[in-house]
Every structure is written in structure tokens, then in C-alpha cells.
Protein backbone atom coordinates (compact mmCIF):
# COMPACT_ATOMS: atom_id res chain seq x y z
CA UNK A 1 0.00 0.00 0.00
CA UNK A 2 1.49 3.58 -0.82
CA UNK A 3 -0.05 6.73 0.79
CA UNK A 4 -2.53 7.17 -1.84
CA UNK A 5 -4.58 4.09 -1.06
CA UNK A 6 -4.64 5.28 2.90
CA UNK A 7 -7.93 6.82 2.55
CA UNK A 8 -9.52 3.59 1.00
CA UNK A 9 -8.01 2.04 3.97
CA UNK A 10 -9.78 3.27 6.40
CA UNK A 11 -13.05 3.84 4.83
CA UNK A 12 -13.08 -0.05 4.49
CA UNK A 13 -12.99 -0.38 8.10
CA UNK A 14 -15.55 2.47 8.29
CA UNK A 15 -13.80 4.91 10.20
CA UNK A 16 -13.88 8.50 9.79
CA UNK A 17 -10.42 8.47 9.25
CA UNK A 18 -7.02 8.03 11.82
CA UNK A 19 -6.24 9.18 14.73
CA UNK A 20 -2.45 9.28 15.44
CA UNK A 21 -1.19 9.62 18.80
CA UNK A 22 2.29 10.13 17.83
CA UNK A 23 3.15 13.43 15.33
CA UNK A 24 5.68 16.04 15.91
CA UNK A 25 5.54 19.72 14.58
CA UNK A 26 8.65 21.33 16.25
CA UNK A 27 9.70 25.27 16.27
CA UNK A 28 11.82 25.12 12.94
CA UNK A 29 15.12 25.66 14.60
CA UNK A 30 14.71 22.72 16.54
CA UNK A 31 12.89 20.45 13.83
CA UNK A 32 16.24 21.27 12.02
CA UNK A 33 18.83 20.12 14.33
CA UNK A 34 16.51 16.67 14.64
CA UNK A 35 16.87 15.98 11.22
CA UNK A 36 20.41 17.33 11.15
CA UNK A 37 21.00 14.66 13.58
CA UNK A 38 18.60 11.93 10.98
CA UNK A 39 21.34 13.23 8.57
CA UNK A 40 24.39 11.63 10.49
CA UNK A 41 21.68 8.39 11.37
CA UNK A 42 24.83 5.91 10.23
CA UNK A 43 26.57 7.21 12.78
CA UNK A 44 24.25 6.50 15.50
CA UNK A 45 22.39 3.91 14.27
CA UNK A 46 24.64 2.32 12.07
CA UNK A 47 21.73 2.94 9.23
CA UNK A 48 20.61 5.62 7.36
CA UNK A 49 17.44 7.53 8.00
CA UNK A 50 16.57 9.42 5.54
CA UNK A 51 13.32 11.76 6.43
CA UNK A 52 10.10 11.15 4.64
CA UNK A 53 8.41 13.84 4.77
CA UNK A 54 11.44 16.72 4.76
CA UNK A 55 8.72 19.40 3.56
CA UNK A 56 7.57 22.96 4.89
CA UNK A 57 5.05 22.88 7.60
CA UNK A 58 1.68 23.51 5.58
CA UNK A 59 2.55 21.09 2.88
CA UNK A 60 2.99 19.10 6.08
CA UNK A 61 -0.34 19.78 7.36
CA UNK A 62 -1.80 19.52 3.37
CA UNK A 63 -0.26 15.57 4.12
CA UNK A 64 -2.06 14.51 7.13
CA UNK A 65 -5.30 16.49 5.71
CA UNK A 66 -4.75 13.93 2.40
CA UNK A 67 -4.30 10.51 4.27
CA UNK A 68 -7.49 11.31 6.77
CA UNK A 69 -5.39 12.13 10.18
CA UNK A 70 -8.20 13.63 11.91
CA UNK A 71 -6.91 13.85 15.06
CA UNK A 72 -3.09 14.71 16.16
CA UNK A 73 -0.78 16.18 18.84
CA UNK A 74 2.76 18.24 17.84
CA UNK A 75 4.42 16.39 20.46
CA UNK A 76 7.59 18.51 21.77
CA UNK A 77 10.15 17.05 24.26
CA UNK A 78 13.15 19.06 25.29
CA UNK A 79 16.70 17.76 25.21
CA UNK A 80 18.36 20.18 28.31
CA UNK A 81 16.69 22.68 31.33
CA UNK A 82 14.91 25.75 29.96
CA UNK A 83 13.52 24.49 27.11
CA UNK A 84 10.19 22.95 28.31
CA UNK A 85 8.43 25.71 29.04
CA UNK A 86 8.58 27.93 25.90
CA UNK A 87 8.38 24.69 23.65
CA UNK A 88 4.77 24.40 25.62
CA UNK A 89 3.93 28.25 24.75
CA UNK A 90 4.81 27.11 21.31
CA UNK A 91 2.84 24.00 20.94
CA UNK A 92 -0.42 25.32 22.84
CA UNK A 93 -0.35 28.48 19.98
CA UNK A 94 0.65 26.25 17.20
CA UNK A 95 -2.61 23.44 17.95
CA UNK A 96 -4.65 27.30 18.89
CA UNK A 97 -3.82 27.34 14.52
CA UNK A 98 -4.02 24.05 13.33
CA UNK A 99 -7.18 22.06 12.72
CA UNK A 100 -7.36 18.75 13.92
CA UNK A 101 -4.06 19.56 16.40
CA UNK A 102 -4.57 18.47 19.93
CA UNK A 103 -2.38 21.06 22.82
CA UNK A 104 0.37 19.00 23.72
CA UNK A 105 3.16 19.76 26.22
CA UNK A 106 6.46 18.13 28.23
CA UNK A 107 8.86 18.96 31.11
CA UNK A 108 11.81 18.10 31.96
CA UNK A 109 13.77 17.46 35.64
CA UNK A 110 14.01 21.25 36.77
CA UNK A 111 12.89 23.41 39.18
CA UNK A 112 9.57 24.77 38.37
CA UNK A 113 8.93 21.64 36.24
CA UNK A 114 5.39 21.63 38.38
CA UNK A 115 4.88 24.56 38.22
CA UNK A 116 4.43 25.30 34.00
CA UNK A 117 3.36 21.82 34.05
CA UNK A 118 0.00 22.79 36.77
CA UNK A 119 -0.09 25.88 33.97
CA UNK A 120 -0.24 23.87 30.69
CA UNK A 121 -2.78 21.85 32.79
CA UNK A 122 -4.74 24.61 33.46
CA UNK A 123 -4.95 25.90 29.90
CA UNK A 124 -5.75 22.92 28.30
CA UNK A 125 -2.74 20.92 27.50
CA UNK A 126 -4.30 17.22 26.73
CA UNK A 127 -1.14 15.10 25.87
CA UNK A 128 2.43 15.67 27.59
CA UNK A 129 5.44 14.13 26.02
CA UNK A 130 8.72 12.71 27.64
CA UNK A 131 11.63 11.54 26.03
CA UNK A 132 13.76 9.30 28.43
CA UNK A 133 16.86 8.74 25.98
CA UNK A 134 17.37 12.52 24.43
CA UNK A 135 16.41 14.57 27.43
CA UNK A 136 19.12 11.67 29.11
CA UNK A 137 17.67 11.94 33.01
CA UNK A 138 16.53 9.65 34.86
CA UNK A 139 12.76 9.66 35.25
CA UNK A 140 12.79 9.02 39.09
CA UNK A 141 14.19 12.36 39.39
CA UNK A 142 12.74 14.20 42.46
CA UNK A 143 12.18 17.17 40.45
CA UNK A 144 9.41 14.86 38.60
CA UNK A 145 7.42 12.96 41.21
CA UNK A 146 5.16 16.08 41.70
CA UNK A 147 4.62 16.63 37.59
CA UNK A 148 3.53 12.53 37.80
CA UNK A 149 1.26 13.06 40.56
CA UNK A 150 0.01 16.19 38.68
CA UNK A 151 -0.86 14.16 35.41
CA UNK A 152 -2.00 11.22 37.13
CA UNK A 153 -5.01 13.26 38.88
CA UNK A 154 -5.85 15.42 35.77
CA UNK A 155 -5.83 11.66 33.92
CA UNK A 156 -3.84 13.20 31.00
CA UNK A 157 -2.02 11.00 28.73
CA UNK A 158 1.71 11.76 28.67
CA UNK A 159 4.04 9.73 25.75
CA UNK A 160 6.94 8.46 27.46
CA UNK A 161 10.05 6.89 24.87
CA UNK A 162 11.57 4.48 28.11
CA UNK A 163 12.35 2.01 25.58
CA UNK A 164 15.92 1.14 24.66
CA UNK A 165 15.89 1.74 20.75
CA UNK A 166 16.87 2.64 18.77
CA UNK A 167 20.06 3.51 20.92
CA UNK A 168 19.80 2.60 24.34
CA UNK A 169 20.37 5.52 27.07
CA UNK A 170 21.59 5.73 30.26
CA UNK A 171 17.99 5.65 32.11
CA UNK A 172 16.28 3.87 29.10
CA UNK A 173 14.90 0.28 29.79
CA UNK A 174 11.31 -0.69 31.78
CA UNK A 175 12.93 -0.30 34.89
CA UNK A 176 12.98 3.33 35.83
CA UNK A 177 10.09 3.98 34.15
CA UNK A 178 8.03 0.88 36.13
CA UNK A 179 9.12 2.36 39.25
CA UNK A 180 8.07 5.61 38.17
CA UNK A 181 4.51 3.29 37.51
CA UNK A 182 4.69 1.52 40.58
CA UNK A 183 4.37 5.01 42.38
CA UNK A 184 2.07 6.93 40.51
CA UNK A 185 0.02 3.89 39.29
CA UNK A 186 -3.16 5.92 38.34
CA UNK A 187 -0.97 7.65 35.61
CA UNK A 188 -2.12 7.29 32.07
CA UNK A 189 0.82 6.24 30.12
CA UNK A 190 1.20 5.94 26.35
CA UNK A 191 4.69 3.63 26.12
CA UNK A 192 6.04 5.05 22.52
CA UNK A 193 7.37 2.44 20.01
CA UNK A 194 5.80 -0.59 21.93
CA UNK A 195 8.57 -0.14 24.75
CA UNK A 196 11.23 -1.30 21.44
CA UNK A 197 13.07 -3.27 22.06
CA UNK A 198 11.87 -4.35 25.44
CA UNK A 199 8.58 -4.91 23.87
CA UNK A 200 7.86 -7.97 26.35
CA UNK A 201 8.95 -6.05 29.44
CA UNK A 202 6.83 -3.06 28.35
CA UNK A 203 3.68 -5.05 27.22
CA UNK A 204 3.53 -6.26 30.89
CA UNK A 205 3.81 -2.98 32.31
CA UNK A 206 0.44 -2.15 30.16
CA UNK A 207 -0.83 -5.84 31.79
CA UNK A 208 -0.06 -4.66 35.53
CA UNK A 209 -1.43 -1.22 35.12
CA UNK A 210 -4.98 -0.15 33.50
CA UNK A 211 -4.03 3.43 32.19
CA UNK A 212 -0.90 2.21 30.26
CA UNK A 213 -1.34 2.29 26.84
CA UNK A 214 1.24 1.27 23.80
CA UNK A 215 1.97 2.81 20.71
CA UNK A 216 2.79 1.63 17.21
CA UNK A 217 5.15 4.10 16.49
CA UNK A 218 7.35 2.38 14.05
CA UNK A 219 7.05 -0.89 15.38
CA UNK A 220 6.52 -3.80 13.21
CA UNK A 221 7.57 -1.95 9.77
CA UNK A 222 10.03 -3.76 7.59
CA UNK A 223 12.72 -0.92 8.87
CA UNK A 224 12.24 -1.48 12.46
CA UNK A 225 11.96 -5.26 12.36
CA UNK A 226 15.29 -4.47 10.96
CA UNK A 227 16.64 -3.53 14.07
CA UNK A 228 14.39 -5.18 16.32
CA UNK A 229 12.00 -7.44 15.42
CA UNK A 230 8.85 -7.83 17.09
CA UNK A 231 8.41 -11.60 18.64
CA UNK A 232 5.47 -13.41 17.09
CA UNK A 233 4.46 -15.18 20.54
CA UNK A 234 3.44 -11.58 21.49
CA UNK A 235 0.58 -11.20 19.53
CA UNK A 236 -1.94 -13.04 21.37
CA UNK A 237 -1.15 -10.58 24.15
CA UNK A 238 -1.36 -8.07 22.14
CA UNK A 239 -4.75 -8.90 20.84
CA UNK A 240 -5.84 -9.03 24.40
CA UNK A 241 -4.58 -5.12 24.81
CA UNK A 242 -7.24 -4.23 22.00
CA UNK A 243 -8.37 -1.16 24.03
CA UNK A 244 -4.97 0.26 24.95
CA UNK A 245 -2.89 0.17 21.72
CA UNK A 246 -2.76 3.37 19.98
CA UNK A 247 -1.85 4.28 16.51
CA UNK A 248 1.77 6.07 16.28
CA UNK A 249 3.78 7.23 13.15
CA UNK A 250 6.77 9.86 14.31
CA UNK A 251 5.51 10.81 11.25
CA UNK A 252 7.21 13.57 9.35
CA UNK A 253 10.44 11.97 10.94
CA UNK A 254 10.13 8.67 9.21
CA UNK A 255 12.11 6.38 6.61
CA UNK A 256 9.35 5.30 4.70
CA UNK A 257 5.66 6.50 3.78
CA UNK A 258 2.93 6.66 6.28
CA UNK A 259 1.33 4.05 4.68
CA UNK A 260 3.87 1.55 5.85
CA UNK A 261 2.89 1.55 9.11
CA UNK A 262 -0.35 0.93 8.77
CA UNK A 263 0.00 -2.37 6.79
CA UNK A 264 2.37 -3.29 9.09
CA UNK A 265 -0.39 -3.10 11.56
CA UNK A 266 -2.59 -4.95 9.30
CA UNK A 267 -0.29 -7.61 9.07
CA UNK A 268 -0.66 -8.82 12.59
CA UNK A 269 -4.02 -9.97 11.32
CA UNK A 270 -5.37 -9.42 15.01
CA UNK A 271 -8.88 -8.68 12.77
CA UNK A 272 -10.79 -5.34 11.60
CA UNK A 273 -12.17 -4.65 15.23
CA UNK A 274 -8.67 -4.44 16.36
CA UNK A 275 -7.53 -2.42 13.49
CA UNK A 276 -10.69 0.23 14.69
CA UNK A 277 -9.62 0.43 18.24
CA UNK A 278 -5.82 1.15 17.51
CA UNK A 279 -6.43 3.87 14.64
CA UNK A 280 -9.38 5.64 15.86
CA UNK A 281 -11.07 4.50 19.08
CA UNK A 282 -7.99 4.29 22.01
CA UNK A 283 -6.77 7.51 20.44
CA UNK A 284 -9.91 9.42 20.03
CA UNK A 285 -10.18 8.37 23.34
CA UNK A 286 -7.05 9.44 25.01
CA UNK A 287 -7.20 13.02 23.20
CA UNK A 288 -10.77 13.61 24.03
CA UNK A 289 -11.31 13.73 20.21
């Protein structure tokens, strides 16, 4: 399937379209230096990366619009202190513009973390992301158990990359992030990348605890299985999670079209009900779409 036939896909399951829990729009500077760094991928991955969807923003936008992405976040995530705060500012104005954009936000271990997190609360941030391995701190971090509490009492979803992969980092793995869990276990999770390439470790996480969720994000594409493939005894499980997997891209930061994931997704031929839940109903859902 290429992106063209995405619409068709969809509208055979009879859904008003997708909705993908996993999208970044960035502030340009920073989208930049990320696919600067895509640029150098066989340095870090020991693969190259080359970005799909390398456009301006609106012909960005004009994409999602064209494959039926009703429903979106422009997740941020900051890689050092005094970055979260503005990059919320920027992502609350930028969904304020865009159709079908969800407010998103993220943190980062600081003082005042709880502070402009209670304030992107307040004016209507619905999604939070976290990136384990780039912002390299360690979950746990004092500065942090207050902004858990905070989301797990407001009961909004926050995107958390704790998996190891594609590089691993030095708090990466389901261990800091289960502790984090084991704490705060009302918090409404969305594990990015189906916890690669812990995907067992991760799946139980979502098992033990009824707000954790799993994405797609790149899981199970030809690329990705790749790297790390996806065990087939996991699929039953997986079946069983119909409610709490979520359709994920990374799109525009991905090595291949949209359309990609999506039959990967249909591959697991886990049936059309399943298919529904993970690219319209969990998401829909978890935005408040």
C-alpha cells in the first residue's frame, strides 16, 4: 500500500479516518537540528534515516489532511533545562492554529517543572510528552514525582520513549520507568514504540497497570523489524490489549511513507475490530477527540 490508497483504507474499516497519537511539529530551529541529527543516522544507528516527509510545515499539514489524520498532537520534548516551558507556549499556539491539532506539552527534571506543568494543565494541555533517551535523566528524578502526581489526577495521557531503541540511554529500559509506575500507578501512560526493544517487558507494564497504553510508532515496519524485530508469541497478548494500543507514526520523521505503518499493523491480522480500536477509538479516546 502507498499513501494514496490510505484513505480507501480506512473507509473499508468504516472509520472517519485516523487518529495518530504520535506526530511532531517542532519550532523550525529545533525540527532542524533533529533531522540534522537523521542526517548523520549511520553514525548512531549504524543505518541511514533518511526523512520522509522533509517538507515545509503547511505542505505538512496539506499531508495529514490527504491521508485522513483527523486527530493529532505536535508532540515537543526538550533535550536540556529551559527548554520545556517555551516549547509548551509554542505547541499550545501552534494546535490554537491548526485544525485537527490536539495542545500537547512536556517537562523536563528542573525546578519549576510543576509549576508550568500545573499551567499547561490549566490551559488545556491534553497530551504531555517525555523523552527518556534525548532529554538523558533519569525519570525518578525528584524534580518529577510532583509533575507525575500532577498528570496522574488530571488523567492526561503523557508519551513516554523508556524504551531502549533505537540507541539505548543511560535511564532507558522498563525499569525506571516501572518504578516511576509503581508510584504513581493511576498515571495514564502511552509507552512510545511498543517499549522497542523491550517490547515484552513493556507489554507487561500495560498488563499490571490499567491506564498504560502502547503505541505503534514504528514498530513492526520492515525498517524497524530491521533492528528489532517484534516476537510473534506476542501477539496473542497483544490482541488481548485491544483497548490500549494506539496508533503512532513519528511521522514527518520517518524512513518510509505513512502508509507503511499501517499495513504493518494490518499484518498482525489481530482482525478489523482491532484495526478500529488502535487507529481511531484508544486515540480518540485518550485526546478527548
Amino acid at each position: 500500500m502507498r499513501d494514496e490508497g490510505v484513505p480507501a483504507w480506512w473507509q473499508r474499516l468504516g472509520l472517519e479516518g485516523l487518529v495518530d497519537v504520535h506526530v511532531h511539529f517542532l519550532p523550525d530551529p529545533v525540527m532542524d537540528a533533529v533531522w540534522s541529527y537523521f542526517d548523520r543516522a549511520e553514525q548512531h544507528y549504524g543505518v541511514a534515516w533518511p526523512v520522509q516527509y522533509r517538507t515545509p510545515v503547511a505542505e505538512r499539514l496539506q499531508t495529514l489532511e490527504d491521508l485522513g489524520v483527523r486527530r493529532f498532537p505536535a508532540l515537543v520534548y526538550p533535550h536540556k533545562p529551559d527548554m520545556a516551558a517555551w516549547l509548551n507556549t509554542w505547541a499550545r499556539e501552534f494546535a490554537a492554529a491548526t485544525p485537527g491539532c490536539v495542545p500537547s506539552g512536556t517537562f523536563y527534571p528542573e525546578p519549576g517543572a510543576a509549576q508550568y506543568v500545573k499551567e499547561a494543565l490549566d490551559l488545556g494541555t491534553r497530551i504531555f510528552k517525555v523523552h527518556v533517551q534525548v532529554g538523558d535523566y533519569d525519570p525518578r528524578d525528584a524534580e518529577l514525582h510532583a509533575v507525575w502526581g500532577q498528570l496522574a489526577e488530571a488523567g492526561v495521557p503523557v508519551v513516554v520513549h523508556c524504551g531502549s531503541g533505537p540507541i539505548p540511554g543511560h535511564h532507558t529500559g522498563p525499569g525506571p520507568f516501572g518504578d516511576v509506575l509503581r508510584k504513581h500507578p493511576r498515571l495514564t501512560a502511552v509507552i512510545a514504540h511498543l517499549g522497542m526493544p523491550e517490547y515484552a517487558e513493556h507489554l507487561a507494564l500495560a498488563e499490571a497497570y490499567p491506564n498504560v497504553h502502547l503505541d505503534t510508532t514504528m514498530a513492526l515496519t520492515p525498517f524497524t523489524e530491521a533492528l528489532a524485530p517484534y516476537p510473534r508469541e506476542l501477539r496473542p497478548r497483544m490482541a488481548t490489549l485491544q483497548n490500549r494500543v494506539v496508533l503512532g507514526s513519528d511521522f514527518p520523521n520517518i524512513p518510509y511513507e505513512y502508509a507503511v505503518q499501517l499495513a504493518a499493523l494490518e499484518r498482525l491480522d489481530l482482525g478489523d475490530d482491532w484495526l478500529r480500536s488502535v487507529c481511531w477509538d484508544n486515540g480518540a479516546r485518550l485526546l478527548g477527540a
